[in-house]
C-alpha atoms as a PDB file:
ATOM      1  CA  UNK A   1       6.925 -26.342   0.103  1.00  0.00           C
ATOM      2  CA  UNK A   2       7.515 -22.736  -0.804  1.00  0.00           C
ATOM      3  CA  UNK A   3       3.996 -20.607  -1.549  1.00  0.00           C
ATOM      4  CA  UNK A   4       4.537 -19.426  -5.055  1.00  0.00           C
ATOM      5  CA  UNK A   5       1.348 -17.358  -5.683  1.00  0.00           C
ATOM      6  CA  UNK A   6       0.171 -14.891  -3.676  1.00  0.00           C
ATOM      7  CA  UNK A   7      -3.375 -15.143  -1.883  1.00  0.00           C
ATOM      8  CA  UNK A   8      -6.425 -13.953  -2.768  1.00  0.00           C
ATOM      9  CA  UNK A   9      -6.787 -12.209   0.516  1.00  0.00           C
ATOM     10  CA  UNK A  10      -3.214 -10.674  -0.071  1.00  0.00           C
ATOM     11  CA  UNK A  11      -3.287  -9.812  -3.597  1.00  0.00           C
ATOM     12  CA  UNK A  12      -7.085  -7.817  -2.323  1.00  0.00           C
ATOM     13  CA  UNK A  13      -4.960  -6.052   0.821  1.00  0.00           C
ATOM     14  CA  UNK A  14      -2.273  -4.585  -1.809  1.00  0.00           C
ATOM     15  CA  UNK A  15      -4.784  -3.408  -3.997  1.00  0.00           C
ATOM     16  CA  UNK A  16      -6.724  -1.866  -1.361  1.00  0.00           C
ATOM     17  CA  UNK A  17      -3.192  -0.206   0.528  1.00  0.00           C
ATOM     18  CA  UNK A  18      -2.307   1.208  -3.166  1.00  0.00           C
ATOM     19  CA  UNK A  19      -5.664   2.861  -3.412  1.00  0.00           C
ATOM     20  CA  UNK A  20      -5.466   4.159   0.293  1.00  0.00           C
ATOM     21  CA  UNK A  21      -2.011   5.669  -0.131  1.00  0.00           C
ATOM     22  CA  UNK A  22      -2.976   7.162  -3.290  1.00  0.00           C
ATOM     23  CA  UNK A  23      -5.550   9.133  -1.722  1.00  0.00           C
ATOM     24  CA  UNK A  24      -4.073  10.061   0.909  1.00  0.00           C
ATOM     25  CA  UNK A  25      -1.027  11.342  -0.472  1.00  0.00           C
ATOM     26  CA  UNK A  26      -2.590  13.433  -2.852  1.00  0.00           C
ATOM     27  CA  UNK A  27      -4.490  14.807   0.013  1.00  0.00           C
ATOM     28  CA  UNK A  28      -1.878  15.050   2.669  1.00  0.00           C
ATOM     29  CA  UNK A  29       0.869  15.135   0.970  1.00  0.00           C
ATOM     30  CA  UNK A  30       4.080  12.082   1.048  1.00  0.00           C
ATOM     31  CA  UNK A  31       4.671  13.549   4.230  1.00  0.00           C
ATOM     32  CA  UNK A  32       1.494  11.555   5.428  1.00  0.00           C
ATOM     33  CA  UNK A  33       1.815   8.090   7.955  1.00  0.00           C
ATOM     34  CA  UNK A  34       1.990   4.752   7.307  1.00  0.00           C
ATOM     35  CA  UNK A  35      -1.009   4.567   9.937  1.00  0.00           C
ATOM     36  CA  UNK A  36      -3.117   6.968   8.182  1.00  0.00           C
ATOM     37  CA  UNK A  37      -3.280   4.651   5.108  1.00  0.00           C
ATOM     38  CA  UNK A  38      -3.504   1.481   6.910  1.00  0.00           C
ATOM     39  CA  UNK A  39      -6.608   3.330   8.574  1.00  0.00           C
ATOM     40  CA  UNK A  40      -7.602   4.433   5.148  1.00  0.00           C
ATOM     41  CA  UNK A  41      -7.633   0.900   3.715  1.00  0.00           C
ATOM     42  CA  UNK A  42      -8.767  -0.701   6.479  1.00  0.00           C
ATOM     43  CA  UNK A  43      -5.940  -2.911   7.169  1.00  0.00           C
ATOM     44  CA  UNK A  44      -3.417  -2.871   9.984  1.00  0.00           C
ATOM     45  CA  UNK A  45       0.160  -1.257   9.586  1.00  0.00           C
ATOM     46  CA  UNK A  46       1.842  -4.571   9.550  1.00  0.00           C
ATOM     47  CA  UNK A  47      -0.215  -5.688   6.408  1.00  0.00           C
ATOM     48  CA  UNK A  48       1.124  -2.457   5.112  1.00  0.00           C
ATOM     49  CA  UNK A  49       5.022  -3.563   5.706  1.00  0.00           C
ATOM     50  CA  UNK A  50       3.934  -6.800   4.597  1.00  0.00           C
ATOM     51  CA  UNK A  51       3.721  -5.824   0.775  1.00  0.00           C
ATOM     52  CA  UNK A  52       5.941  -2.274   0.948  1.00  0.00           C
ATOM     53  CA  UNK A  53       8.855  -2.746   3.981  1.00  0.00           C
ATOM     54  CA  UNK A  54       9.354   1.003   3.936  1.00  0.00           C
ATOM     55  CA  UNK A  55       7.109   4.229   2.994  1.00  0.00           C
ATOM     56  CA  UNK A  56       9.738   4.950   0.564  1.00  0.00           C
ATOM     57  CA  UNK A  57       8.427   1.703  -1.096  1.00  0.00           C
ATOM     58  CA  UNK A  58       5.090   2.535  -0.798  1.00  0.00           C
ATOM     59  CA  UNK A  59       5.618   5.714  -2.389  1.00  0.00           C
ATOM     60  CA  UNK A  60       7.167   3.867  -4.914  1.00  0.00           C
ATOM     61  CA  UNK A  61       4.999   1.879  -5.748  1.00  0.00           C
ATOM     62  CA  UNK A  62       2.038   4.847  -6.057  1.00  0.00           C
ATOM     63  CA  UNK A  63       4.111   6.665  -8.103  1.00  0.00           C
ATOM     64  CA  UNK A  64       4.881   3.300 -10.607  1.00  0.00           C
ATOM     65  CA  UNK A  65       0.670   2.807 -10.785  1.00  0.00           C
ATOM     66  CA  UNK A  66       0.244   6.272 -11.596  1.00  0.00           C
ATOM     67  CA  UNK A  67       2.912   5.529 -14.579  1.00  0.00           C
ATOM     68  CA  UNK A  68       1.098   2.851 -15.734  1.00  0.00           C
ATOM     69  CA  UNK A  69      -2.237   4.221 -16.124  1.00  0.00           C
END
């Protein structure tokens, strides 16, 4: 059977990565690492890739919640 909705646990970690990388790229710059967000949120780097399989995704994805607020 196919998982349709997302856990709790996961839906918290892409919350928490968004937050991270928002921060830290408007400290640091895009230029800033994949592992410095991870650290940041307090997840590992492969939770990172989990929810955003590139940076450029990531970046994305900041850029789209900054839209929407």
């Amino acid at each position: 059977m196919l998982e349709t909705a997302k856990r709790s646990d996961a839906v918290r970690n892409r919350r928490r990565v968004l937050a991270a990388a928002e921060a830290v790229f408007a400290e640091r710059g895009v230029d800033a690492g994949v592992a410095e967000v991870a650290e940041r949120a307090g997840v590992g780097r492969a939770t990172v890739y989990r929810s955003f399989p590139t940076k450029e995704h990531l970046v994305a994805a900041v850029a789209v919640a900054r839209l929407e607020d």
